[in-house]
N, C-alpha and C. Protein backbone atom coordinates (compact mmCIF):
# COMPACT_ATOMS: atom_id res chain seq x y z
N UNK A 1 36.91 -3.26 1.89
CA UNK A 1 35.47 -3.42 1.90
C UNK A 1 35.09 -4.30 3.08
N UNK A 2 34.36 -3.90 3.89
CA UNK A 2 33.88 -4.95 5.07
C UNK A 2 33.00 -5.65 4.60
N UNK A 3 32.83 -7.26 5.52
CA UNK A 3 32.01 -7.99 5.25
C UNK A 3 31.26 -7.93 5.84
N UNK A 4 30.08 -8.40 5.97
CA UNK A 4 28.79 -8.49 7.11
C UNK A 4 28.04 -9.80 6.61
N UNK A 5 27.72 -10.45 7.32
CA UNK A 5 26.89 -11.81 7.21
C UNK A 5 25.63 -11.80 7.65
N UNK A 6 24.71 -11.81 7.50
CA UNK A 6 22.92 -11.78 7.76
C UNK A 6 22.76 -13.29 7.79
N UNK A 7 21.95 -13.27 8.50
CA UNK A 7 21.29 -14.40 9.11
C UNK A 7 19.47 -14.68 8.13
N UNK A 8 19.44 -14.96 6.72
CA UNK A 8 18.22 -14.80 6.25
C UNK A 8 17.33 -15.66 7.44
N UNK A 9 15.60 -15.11 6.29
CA UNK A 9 14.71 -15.94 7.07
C UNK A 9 14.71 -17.57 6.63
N UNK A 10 15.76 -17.66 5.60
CA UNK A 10 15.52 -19.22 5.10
C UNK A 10 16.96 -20.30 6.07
N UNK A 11 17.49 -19.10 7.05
CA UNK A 11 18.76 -19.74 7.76
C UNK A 11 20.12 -20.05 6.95
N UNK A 12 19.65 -19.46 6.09
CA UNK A 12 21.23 -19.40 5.44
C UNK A 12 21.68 -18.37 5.53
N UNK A 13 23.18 -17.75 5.64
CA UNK A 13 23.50 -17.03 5.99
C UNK A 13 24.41 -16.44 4.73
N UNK A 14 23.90 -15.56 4.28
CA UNK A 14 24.44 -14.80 3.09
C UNK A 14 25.66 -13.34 3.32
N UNK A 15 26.64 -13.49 2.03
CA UNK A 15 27.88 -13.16 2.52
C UNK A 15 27.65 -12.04 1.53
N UNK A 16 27.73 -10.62 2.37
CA UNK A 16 27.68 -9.27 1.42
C UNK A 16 28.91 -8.56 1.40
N UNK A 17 28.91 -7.81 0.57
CA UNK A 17 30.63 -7.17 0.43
C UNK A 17 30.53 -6.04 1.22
N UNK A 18 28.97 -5.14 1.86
CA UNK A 18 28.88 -4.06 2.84
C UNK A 18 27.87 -4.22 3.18
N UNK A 19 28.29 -3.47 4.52
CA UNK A 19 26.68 -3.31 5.53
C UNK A 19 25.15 -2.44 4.42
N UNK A 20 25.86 -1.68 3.79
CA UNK A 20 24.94 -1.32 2.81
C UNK A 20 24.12 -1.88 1.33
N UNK A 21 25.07 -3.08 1.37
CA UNK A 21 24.64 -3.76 -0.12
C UNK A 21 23.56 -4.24 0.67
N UNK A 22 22.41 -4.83 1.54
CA UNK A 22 21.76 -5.53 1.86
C UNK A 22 20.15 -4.71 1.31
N UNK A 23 20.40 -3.38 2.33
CA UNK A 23 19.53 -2.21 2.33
C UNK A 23 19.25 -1.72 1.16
N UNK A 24 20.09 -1.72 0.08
CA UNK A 24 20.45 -1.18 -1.02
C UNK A 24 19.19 -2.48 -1.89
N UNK A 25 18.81 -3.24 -1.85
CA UNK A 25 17.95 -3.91 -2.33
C UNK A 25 16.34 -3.46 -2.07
N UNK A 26 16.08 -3.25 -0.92
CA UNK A 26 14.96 -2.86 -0.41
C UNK A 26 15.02 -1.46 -0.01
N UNK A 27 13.36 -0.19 -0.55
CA UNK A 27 13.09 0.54 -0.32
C UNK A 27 12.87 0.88 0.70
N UNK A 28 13.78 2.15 1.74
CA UNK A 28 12.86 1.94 3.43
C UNK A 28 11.75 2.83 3.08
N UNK A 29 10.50 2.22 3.76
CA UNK A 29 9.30 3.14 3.60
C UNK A 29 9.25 3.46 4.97
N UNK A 30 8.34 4.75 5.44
CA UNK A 30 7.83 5.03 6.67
C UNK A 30 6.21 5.04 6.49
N UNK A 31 5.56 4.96 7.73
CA UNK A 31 4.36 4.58 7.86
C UNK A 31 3.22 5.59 7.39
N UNK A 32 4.15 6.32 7.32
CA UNK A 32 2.85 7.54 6.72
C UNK A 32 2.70 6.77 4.94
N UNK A 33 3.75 6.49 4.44
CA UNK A 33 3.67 5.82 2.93
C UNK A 33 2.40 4.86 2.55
N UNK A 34 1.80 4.50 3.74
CA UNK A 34 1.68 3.40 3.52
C UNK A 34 0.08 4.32 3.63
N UNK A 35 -0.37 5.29 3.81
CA UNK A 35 -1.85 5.84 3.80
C UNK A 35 -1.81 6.54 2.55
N UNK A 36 -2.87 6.12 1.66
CA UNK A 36 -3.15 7.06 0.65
C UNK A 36 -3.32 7.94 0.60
N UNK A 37 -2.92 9.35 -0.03
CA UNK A 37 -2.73 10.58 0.12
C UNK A 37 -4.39 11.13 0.34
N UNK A 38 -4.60 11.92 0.98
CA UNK A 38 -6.07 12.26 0.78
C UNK A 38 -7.03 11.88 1.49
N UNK A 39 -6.42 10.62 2.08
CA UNK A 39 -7.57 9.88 3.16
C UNK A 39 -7.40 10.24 4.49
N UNK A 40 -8.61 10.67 5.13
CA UNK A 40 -8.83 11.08 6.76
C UNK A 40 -9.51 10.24 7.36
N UNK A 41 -8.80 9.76 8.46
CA UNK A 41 -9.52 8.62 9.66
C UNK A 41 -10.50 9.61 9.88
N UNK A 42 -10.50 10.35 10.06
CA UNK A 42 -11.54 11.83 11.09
C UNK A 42 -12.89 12.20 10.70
N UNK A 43 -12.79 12.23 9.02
CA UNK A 43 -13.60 12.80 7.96
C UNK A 43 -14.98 12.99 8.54
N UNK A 44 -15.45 11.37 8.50
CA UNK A 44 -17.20 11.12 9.41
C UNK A 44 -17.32 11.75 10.70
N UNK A 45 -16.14 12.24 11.51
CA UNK A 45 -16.24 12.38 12.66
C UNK A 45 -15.96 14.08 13.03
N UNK A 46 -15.95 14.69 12.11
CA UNK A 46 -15.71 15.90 12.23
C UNK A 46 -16.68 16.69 13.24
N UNK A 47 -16.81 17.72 13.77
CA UNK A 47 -17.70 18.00 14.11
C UNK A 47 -18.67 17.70 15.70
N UNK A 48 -18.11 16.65 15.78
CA UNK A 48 -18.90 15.83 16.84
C UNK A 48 -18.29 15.98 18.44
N UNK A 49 -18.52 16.71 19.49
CA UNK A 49 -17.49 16.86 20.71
C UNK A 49 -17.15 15.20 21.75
N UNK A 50 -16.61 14.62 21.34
CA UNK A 50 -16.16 13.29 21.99
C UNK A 50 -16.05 13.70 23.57
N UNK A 51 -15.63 14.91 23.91
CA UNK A 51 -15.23 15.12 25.24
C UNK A 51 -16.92 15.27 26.35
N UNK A 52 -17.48 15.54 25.37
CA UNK A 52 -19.06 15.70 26.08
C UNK A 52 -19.60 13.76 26.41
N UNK A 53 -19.13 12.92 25.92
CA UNK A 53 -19.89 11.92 26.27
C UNK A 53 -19.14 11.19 27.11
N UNK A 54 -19.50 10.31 27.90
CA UNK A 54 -19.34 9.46 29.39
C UNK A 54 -18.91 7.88 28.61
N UNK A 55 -17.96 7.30 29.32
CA UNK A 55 -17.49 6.28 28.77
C UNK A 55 -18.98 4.61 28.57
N UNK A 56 -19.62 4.96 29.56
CA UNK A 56 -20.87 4.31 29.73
C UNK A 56 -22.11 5.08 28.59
N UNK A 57 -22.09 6.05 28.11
CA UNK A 57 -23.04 6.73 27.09
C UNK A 57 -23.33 5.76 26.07
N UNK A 58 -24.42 5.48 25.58
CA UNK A 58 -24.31 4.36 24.35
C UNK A 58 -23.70 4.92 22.97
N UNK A 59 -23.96 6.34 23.19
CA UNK A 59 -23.44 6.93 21.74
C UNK A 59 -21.86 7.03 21.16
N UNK A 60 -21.60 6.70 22.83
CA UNK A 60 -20.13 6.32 22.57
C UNK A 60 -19.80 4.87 22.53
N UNK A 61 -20.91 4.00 22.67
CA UNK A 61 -20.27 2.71 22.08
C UNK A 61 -20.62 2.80 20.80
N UNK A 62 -21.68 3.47 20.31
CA UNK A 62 -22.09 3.79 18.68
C UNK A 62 -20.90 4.15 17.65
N UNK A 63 -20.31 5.41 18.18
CA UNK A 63 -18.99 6.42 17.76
C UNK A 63 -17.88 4.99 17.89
N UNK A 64 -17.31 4.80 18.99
CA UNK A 64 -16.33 3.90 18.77
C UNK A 64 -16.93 2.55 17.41
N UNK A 65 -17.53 1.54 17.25
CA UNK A 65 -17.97 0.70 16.60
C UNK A 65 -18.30 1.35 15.06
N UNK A 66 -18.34 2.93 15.20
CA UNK A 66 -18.51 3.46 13.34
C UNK A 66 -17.22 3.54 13.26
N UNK A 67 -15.77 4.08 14.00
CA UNK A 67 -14.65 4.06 13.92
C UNK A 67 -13.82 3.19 13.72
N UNK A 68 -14.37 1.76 14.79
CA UNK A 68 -13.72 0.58 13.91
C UNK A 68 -13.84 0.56 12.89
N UNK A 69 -15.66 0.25 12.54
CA UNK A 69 -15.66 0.14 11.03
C UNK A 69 -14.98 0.90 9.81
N UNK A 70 -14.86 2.19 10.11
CA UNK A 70 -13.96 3.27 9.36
C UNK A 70 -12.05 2.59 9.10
N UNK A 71 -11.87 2.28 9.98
CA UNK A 71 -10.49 2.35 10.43
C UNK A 71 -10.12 0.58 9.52
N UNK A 72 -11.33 -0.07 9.96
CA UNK A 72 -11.22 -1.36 9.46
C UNK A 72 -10.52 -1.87 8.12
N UNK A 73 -11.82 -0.69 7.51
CA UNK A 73 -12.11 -0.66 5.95
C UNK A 73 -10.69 0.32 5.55
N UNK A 74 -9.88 1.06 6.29
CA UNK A 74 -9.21 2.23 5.80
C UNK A 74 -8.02 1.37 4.59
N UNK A 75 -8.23 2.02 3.85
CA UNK A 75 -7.63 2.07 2.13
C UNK A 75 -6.31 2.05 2.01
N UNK A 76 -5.45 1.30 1.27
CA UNK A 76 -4.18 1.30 1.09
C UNK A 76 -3.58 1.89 0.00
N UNK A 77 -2.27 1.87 0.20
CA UNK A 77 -1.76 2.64 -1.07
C UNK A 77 -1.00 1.24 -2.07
N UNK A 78 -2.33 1.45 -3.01
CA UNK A 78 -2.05 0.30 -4.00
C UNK A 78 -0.63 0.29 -4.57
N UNK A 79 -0.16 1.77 -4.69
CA UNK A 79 1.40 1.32 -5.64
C UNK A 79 2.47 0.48 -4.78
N UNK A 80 2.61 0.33 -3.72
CA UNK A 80 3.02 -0.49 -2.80
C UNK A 80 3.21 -1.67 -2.76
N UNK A 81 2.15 -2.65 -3.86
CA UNK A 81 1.85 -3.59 -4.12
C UNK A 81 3.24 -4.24 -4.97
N UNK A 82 3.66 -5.61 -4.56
CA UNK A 82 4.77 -6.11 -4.94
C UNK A 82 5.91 -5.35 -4.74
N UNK A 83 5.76 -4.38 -3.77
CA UNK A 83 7.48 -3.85 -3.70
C UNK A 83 8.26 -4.81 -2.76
N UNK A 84 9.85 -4.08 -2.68
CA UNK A 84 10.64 -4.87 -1.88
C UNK A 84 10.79 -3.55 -0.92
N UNK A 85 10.78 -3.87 0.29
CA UNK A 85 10.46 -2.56 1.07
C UNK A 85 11.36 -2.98 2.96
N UNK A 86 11.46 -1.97 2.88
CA UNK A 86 12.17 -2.25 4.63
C UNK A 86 11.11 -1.50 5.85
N UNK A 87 10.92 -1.60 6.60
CA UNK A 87 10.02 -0.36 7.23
C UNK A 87 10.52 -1.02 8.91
N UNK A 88 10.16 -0.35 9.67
CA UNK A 88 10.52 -0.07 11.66
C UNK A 88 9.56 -0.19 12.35
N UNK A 89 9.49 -0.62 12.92
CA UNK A 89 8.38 -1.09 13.90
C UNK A 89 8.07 -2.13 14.65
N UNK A 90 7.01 -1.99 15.83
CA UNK A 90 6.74 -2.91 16.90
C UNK A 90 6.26 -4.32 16.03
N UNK A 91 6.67 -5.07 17.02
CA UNK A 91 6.30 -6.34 16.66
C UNK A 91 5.31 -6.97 17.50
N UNK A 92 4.05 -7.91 17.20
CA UNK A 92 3.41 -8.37 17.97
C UNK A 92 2.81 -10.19 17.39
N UNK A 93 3.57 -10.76 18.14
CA UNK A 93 3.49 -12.47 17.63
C UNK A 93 1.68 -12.82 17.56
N UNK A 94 2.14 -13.41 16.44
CA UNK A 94 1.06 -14.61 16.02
C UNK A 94 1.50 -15.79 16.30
N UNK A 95 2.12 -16.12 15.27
CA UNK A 95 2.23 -18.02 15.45
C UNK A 95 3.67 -18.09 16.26
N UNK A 96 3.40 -18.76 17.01
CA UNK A 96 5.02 -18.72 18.13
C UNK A 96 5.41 -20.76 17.94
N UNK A 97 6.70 -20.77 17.92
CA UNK A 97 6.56 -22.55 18.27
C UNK A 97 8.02 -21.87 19.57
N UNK A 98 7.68 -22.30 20.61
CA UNK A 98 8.41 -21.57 21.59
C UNK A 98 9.44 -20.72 21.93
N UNK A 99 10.19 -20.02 21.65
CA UNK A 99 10.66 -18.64 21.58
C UNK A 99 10.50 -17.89 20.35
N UNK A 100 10.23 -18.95 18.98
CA UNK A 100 10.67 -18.54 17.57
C UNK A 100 9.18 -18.44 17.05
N UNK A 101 8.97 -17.27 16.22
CA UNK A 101 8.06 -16.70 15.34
C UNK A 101 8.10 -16.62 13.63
N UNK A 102 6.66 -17.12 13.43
CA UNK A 102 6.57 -17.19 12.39
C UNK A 102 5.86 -16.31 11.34
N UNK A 103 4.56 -15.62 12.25
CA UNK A 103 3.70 -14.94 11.82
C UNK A 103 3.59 -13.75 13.08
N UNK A 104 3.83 -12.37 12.63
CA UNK A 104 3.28 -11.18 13.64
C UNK A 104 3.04 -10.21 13.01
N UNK A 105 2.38 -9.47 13.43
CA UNK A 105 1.91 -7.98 13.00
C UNK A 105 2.59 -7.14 13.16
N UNK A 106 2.95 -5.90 12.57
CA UNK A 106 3.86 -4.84 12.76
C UNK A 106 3.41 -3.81 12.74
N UNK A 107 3.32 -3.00 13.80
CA UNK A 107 2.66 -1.66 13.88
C UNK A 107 3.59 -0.60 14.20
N UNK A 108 3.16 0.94 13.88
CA UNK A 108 4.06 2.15 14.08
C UNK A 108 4.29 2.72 15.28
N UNK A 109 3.68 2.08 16.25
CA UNK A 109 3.98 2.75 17.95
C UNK A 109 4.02 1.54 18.95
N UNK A 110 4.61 1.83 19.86
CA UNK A 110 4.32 0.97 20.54
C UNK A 110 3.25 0.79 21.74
N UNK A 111 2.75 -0.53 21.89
CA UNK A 111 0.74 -0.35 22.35
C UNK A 111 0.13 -0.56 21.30
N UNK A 112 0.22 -0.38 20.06
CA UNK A 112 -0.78 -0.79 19.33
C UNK A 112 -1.15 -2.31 18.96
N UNK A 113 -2.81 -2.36 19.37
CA UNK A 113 -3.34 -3.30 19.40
C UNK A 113 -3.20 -4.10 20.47
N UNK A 114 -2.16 -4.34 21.25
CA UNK A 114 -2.46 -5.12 22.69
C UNK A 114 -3.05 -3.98 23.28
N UNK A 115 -3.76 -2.51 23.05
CA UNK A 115 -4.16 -1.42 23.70
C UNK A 115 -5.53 -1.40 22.59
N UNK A 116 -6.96 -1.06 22.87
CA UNK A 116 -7.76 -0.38 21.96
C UNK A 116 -7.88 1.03 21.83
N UNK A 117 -8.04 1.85 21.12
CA UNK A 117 -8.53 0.54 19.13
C UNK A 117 -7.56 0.41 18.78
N UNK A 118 -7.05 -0.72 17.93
CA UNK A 118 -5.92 -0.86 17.15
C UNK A 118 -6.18 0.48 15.83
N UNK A 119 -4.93 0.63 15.54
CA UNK A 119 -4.36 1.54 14.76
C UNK A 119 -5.80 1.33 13.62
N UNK A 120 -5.27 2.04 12.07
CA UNK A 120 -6.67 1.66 11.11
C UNK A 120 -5.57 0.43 10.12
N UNK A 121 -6.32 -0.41 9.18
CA UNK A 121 -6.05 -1.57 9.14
C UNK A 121 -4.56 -0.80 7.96
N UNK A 122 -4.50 0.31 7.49
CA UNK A 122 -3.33 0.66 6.63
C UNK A 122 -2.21 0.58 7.39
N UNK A 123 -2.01 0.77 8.60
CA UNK A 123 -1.16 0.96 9.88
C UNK A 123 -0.72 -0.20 10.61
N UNK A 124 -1.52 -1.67 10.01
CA UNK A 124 -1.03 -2.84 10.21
C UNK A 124 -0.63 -3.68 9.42
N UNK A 125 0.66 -4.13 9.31
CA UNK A 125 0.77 -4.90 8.72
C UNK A 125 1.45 -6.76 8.97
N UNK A 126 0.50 -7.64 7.94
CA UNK A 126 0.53 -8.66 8.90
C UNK A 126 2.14 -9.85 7.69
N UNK A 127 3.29 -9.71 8.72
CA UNK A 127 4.36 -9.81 8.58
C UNK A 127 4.29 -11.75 9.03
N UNK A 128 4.73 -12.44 7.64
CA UNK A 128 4.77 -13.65 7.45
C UNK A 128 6.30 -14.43 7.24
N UNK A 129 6.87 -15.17 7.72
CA UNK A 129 8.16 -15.91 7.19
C UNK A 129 7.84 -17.22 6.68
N UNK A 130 8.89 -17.60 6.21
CA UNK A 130 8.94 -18.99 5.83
C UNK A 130 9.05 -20.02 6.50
N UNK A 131 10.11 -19.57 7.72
CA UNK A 131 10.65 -20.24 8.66
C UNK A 131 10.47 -19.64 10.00
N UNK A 132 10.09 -20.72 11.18
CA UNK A 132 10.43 -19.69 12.43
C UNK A 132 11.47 -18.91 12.83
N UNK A 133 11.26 -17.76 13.43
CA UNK A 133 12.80 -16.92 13.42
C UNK A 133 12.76 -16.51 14.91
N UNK A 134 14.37 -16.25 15.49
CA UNK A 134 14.36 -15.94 16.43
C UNK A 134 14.11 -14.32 16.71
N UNK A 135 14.31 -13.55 17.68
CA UNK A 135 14.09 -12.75 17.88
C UNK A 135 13.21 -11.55 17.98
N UNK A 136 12.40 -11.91 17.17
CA UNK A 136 11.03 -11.66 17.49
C UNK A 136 9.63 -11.64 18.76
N UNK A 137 10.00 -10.61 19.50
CA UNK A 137 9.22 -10.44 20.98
C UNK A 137 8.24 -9.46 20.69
N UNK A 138 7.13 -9.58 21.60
CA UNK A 138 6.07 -8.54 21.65
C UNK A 138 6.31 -7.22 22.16
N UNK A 139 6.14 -6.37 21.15
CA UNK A 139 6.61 -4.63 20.79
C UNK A 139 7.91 -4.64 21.14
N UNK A 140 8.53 -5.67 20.47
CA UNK A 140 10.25 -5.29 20.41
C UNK A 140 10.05 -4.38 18.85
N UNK A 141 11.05 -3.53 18.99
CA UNK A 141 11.10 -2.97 17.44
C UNK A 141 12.28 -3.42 16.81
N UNK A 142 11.33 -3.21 15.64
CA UNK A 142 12.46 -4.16 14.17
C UNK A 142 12.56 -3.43 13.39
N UNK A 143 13.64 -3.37 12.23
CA UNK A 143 13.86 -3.79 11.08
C UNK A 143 12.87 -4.56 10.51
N UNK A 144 12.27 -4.58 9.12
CA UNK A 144 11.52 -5.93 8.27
C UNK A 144 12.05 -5.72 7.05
N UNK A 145 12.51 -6.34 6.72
CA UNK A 145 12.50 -6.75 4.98
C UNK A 145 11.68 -7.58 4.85
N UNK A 146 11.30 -7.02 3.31
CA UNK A 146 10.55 -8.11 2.67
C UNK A 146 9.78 -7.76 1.25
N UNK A 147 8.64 -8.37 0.77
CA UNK A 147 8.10 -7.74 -0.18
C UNK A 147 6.48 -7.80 0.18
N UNK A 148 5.81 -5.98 0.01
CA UNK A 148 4.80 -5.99 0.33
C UNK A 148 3.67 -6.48 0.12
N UNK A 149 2.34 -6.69 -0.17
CA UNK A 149 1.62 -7.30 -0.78
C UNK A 149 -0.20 -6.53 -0.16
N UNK A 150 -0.96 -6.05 -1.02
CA UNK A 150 -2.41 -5.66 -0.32
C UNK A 150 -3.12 -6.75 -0.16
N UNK A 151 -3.46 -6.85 0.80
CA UNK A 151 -3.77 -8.06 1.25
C UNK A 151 -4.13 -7.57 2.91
N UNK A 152 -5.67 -8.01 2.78
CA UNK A 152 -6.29 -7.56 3.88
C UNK A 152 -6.85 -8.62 4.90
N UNK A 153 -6.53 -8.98 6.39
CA UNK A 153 -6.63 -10.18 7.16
C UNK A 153 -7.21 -9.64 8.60
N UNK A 154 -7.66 -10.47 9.05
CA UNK A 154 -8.47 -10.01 10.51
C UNK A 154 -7.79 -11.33 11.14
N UNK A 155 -7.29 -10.75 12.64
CA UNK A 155 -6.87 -11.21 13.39
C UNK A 155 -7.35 -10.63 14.95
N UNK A 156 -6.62 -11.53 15.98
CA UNK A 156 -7.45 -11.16 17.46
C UNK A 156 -7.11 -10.00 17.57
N UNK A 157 -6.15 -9.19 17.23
CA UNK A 157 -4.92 -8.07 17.67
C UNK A 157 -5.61 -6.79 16.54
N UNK A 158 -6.44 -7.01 15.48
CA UNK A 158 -6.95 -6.00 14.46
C UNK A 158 -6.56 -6.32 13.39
N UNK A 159 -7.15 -5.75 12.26
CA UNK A 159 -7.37 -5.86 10.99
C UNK A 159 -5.94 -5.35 10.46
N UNK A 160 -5.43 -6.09 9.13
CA UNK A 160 -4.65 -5.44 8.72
C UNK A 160 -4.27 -5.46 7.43
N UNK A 161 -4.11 -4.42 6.58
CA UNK A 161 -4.48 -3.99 5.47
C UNK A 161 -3.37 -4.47 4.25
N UNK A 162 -2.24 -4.53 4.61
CA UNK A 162 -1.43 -5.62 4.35
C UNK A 162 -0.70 -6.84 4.71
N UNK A 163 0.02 -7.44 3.93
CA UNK A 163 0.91 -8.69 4.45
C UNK A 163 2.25 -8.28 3.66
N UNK A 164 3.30 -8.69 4.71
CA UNK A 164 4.69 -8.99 4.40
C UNK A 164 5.07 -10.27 4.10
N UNK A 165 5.82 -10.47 3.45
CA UNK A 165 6.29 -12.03 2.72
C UNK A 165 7.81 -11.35 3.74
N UNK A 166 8.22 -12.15 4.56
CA UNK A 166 9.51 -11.52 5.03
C UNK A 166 10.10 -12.17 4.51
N UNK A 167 12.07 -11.54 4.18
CA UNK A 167 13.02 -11.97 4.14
C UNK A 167 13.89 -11.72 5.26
N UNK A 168 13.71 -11.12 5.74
CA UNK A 168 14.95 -10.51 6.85
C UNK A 168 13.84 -9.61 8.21
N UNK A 169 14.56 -10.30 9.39
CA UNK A 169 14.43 -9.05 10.00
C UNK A 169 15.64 -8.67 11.31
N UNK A 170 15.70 -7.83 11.55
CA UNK A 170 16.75 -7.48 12.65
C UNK A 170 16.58 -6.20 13.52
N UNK A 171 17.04 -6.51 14.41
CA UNK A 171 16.90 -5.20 15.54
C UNK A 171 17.11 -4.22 15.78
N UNK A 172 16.01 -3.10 16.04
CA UNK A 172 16.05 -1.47 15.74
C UNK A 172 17.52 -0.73 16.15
């Protein structure tokens, strides 16, 4: 049986009997999981030719600003709530104390949110530790463990529709 040692977010370093017993705790979700079945970013916007208006048009600062608001407000998938979950994705720092992170957002592409519009707020999620951790860079992709939580927060980078309580994270 091989060993593997993880580096938690509390800095202790926990001793597993396989690379798989770790994973084997937490559900991996993908990002589509995380949109409630049924819901369309598009819905209000059906219909309307975006390609006809000029970036200077006011109706397109109108259209963009109903889309935030759409995207803002966009709905989560409540059963999600209190899981233990793994999911992939870019990383983008919040609270930094100089190389090491404590608080960042995790989004499904990379560009989102240092690019507008940020994703809709189901598509962000705002990823918390206990402790500062290393490795954590802007749109490096990760690994996250942790347990999910609905929980909706506005930040400079966009809204985001949940929070992670992390335990772990490591590199894609």
């Amino acid at each position: 049986m091989r060993k593997l040692w993880i580096a938690g977010c509390l800095g202790m370093a926990v001793l597993l009997g396989s690379a798989n017993a770790w994973a084997q705790n937490w559900t991996e979700i993908k990002w589509q999981t995380l949109v409630p079945k049924g819901w369309d970013p598009t819905k209000e916007f059906k219909g309307f030719d975006l390609s006809k208006l000029q970036d200077s048009d006011p109706q397109a600062d109108a259209m963009l600003k109903k889309m935030r608001e759409v995207w803002d407000a966009a709905p989560t998938n409540d059963s999600l709530q209190g899981q233990k979950v793994r999911i992939s994705g870019f990383a983008i720092p919040l609270e930094r104390k100089g190389e090491k992170v404590k608080e960042f957002l995790m989004v499904p592409y990379f560009g989102a949110c240092i690019h507008t519009p940020p994703p809709p707020a189901n598509q962000i999620i705002h990823a918390k530790a206990p402790r500062y951790l290393d490795g954590v860079k802007m749109m490096l992709p990760l690994w996250v463990y942790g347990t999910l939580q609905i929980q909706r927060s506005n930040t400079d980078w966009g809204v985001s529709g949940y929070s992670l309580v992390v335990d772990k994270v490591e590199a894609y």
